[in-house]
Protein backbone atom coordinates (compact mmCIF):
# COMPACT_ATOMS: atom_id res chain seq x y z
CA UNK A 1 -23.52 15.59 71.14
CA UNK A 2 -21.52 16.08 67.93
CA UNK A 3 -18.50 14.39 69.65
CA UNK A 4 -20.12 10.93 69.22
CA UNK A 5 -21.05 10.76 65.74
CA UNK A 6 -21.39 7.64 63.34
CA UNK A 7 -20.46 7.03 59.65
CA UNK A 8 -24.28 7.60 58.26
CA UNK A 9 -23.46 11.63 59.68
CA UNK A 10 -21.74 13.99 57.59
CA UNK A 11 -19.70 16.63 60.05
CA UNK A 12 -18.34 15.88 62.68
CA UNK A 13 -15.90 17.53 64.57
CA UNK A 14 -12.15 16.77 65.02
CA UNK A 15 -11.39 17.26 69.01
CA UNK A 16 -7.12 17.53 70.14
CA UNK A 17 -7.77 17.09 73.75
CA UNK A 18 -6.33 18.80 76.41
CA UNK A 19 -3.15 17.14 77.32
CA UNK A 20 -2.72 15.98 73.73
CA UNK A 21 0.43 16.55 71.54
CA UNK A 22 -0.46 16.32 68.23
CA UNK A 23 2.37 16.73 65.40
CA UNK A 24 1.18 17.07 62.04
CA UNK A 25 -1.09 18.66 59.78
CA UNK A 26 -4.55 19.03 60.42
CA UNK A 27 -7.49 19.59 57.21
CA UNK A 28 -11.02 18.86 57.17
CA UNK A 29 -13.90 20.38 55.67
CA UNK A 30 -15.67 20.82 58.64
CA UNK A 31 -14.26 21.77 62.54
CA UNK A 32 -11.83 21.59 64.57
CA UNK A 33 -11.56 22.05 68.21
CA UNK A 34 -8.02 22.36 69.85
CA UNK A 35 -7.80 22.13 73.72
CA UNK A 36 -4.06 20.33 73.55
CA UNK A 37 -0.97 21.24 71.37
CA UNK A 38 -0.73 20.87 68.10
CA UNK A 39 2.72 21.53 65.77
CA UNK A 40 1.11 21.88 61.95
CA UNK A 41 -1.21 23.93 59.67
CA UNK A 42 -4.80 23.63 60.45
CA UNK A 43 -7.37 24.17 57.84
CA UNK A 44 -10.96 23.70 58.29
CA UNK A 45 -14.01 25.42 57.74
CA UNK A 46 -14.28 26.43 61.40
CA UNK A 47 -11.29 26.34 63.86
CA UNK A 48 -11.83 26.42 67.39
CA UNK A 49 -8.38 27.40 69.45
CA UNK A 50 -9.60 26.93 73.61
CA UNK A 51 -8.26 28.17 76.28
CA UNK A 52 -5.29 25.70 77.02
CA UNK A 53 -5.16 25.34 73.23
CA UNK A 54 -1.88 26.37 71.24
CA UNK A 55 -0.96 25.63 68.09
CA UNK A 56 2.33 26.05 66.48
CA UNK A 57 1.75 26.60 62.71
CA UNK A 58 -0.74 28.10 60.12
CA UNK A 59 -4.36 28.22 60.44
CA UNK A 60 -7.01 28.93 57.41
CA UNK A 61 -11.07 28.58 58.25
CA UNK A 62 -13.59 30.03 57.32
CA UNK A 63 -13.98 31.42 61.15
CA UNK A 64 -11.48 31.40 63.58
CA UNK A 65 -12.29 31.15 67.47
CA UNK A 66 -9.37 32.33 69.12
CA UNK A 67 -8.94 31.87 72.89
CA UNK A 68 -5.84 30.01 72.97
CA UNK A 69 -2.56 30.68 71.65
CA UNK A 70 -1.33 30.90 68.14
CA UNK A 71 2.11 30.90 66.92
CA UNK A 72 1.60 31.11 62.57
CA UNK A 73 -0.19 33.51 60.46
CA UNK A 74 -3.71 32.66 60.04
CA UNK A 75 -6.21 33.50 56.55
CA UNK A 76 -9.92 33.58 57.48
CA UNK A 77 -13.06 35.07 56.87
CA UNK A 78 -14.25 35.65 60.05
CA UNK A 79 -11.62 36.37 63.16
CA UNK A 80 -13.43 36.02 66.85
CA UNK A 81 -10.57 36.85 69.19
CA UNK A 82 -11.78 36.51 72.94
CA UNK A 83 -9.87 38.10 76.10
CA UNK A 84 -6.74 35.72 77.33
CA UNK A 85 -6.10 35.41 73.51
CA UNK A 86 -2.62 35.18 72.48
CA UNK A 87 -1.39 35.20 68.34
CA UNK A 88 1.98 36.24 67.06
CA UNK A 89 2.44 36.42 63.14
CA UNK A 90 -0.05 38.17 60.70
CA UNK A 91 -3.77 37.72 61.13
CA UNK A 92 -5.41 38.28 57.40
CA UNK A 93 -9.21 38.77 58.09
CA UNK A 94 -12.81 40.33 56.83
CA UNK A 95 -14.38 40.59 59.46
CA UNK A 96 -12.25 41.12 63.01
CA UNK A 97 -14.52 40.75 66.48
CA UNK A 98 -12.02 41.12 69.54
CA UNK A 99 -13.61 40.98 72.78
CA UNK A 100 -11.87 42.18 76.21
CA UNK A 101 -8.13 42.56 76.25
CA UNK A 102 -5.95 39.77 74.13
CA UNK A 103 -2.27 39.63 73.80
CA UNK A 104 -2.34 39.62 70.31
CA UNK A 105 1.33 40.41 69.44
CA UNK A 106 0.47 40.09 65.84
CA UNK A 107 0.53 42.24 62.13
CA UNK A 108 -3.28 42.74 61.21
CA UNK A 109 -4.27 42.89 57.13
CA UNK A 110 -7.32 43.18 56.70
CA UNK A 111 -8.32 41.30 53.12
CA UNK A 112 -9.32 42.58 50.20
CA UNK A 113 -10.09 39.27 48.29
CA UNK A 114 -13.07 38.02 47.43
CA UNK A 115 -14.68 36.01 50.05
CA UNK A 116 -15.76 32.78 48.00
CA UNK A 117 -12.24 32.66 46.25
């Protein structure tokens, strides 16, 4: 299980529990899983927003697994947005997957960057 890793291993995840406030910015090269609250920009390669997740702030990844809430714009490759989803702000994406019906309150712009810039 990733969530018990040791120094010799090079990813491991960063877990915000549910029930836990965390104020502050978040970055990491690698992923991030948010269950709890958390007021601050998140950046990561992979950010991972559950279901009693919300985060108050801006989020850029690489992919973004939205089933939480999300109050900030967010800049990602990939956008997964999964049914009880919430998001207010502008969502600037590639590639957009939304599955079932989200309450995504939110401007959409799709990118036209280049992906490894």
């Amino acid at each position: 299980m990733l969530a018990f890793t040791n120094a010799k291993e090079k990813q491991s995840p960063t877990i915000i529990g549910a029930g836990c406030k965390l104020t502050g910015d978040i970055k990491t090269d690698h992923t991030v899983q948010i269950h709890g609250n958390v007021v601050g920009n998140v950046t990561a390669d992979t950010v991972i927003i559950g279901r009693g997740g919300h985060v108050v702030g801006k989020v850029t990844a690489t992919n973004l697994f939205l089933h939480g809430s999300l109050d900030g714009p967010a800049t990602v490759n990939t956008a997964n947005i999964f049914s009880n989803a919430q998001m207010t702000g502008t969502l600037s994406y590639f590639t957009l997957n939304i599955t079932g019906n989200t309450g995504l309150e939110c401007k959409l712009a799709k990118r036209k960057d280049k992906k490894n810039e």
